[in-house]
C-alpha atoms as a PDB file:
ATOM      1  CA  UNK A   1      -6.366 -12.959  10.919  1.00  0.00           C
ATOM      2  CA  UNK A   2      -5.565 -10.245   8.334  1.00  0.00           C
ATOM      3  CA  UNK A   3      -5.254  -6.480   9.752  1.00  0.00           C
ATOM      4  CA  UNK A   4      -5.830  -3.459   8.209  1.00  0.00           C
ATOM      5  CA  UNK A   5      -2.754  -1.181   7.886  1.00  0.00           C
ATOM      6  CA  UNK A   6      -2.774   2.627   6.553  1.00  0.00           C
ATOM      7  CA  UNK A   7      -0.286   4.172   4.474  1.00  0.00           C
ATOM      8  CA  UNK A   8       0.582   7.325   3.112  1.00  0.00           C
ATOM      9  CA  UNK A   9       2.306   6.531   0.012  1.00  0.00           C
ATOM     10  CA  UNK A  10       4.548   9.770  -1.177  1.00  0.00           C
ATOM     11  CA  UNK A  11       5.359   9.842  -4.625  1.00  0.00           C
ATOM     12  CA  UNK A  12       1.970   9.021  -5.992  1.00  0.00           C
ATOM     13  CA  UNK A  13       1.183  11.461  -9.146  1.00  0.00           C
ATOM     14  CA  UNK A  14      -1.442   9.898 -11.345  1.00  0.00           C
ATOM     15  CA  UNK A  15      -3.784   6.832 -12.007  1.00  0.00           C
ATOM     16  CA  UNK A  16      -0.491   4.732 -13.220  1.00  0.00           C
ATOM     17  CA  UNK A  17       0.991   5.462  -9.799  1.00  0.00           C
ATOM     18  CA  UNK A  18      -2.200   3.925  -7.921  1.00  0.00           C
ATOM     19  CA  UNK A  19      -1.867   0.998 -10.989  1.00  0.00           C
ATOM     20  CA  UNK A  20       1.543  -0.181 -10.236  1.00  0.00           C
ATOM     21  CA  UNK A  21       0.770   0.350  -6.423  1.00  0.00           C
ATOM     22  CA  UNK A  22      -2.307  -2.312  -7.191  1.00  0.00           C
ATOM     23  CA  UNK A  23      -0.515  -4.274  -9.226  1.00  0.00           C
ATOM     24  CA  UNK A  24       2.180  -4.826  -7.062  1.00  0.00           C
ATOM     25  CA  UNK A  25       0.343  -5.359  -3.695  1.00  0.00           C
ATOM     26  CA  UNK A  26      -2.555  -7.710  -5.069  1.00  0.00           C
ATOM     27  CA  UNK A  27      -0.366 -10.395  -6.342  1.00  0.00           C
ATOM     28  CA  UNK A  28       0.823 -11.184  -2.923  1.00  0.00           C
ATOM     29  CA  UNK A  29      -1.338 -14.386  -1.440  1.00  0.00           C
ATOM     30  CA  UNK A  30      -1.553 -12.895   2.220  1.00  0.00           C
ATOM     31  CA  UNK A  31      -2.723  -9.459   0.656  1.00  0.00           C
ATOM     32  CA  UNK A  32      -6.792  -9.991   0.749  1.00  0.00           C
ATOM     33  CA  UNK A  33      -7.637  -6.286  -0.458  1.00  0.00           C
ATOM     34  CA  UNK A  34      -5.964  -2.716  -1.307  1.00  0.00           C
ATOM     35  CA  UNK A  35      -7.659   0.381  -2.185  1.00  0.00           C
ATOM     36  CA  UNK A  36      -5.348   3.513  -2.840  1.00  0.00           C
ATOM     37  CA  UNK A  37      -6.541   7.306  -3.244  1.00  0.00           C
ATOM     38  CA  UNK A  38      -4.951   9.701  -5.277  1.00  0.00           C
ATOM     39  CA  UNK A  39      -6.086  12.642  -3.931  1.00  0.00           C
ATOM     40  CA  UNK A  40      -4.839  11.480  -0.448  1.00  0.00           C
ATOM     41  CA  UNK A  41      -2.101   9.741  -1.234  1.00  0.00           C
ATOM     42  CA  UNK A  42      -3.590   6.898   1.388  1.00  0.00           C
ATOM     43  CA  UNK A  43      -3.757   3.161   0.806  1.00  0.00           C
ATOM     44  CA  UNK A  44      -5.847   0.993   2.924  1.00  0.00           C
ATOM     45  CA  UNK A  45      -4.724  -2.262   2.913  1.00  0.00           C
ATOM     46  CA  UNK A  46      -5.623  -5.638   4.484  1.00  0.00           C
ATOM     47  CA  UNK A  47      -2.918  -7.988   5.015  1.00  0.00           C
ATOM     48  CA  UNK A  48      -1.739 -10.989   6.556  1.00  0.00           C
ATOM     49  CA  UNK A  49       1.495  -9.267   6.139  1.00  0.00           C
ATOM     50  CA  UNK A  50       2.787  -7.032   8.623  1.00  0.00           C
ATOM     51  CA  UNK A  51       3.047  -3.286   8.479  1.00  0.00           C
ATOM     52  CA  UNK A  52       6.499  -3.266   8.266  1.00  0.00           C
ATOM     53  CA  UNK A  53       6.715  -6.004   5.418  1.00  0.00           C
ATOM     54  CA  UNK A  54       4.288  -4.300   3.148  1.00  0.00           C
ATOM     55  CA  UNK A  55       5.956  -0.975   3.943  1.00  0.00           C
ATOM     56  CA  UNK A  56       9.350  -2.444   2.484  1.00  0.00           C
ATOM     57  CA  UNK A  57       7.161  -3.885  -0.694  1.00  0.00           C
ATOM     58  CA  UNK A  58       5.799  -0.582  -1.561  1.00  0.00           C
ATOM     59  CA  UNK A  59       9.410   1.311  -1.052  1.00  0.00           C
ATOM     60  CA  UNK A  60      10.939  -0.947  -3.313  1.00  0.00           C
ATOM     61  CA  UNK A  61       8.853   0.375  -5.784  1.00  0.00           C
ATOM     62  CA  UNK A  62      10.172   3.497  -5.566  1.00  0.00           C
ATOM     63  CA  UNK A  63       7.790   5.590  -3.492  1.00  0.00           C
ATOM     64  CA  UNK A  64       8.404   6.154   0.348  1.00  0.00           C
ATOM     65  CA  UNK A  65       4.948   5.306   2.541  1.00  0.00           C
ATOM     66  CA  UNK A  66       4.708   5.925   5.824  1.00  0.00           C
ATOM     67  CA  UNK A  67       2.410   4.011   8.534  1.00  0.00           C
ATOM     68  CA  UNK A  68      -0.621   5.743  10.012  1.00  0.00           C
ATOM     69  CA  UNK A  69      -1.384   4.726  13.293  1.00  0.00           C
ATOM     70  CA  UNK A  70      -5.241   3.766  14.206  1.00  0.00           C
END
């Protein structure tokens, strides 16, 4: 069953941040929905992945997120 996780993703300036963020996160099969916010700098993310898997994903990228706890 797919969980939601919580990031903060640092490192997230403008709408091609959140893009490549999207881009990179909805082509994964076990990924069933993302939504980021700019102004936050949160992404909500529901995953058959876990935290720490979709953590190293975004890093890779080249930003630095950070799980929030429920």
């Amino acid at each position: 069953m797919a969980e939601l996780h919580y990031f903060r993703i640092n490192g997230l300036n403008n709408e091609s941040d959140v893009s490549k963020i999207l881009n990179i996160l909805n082509v994964i099969e076990e990924v069933e929905s993302v939504e980021v916010d700019l102004d936050s700098g949160m992404a909500f993310i529901k995953s058959n992945n876990s935290a720490m898997e979709i953590s190293l994903i975004i890093d890779g990228a080249g930003y630095n997120s950070i799980l929030i706890p429920e």
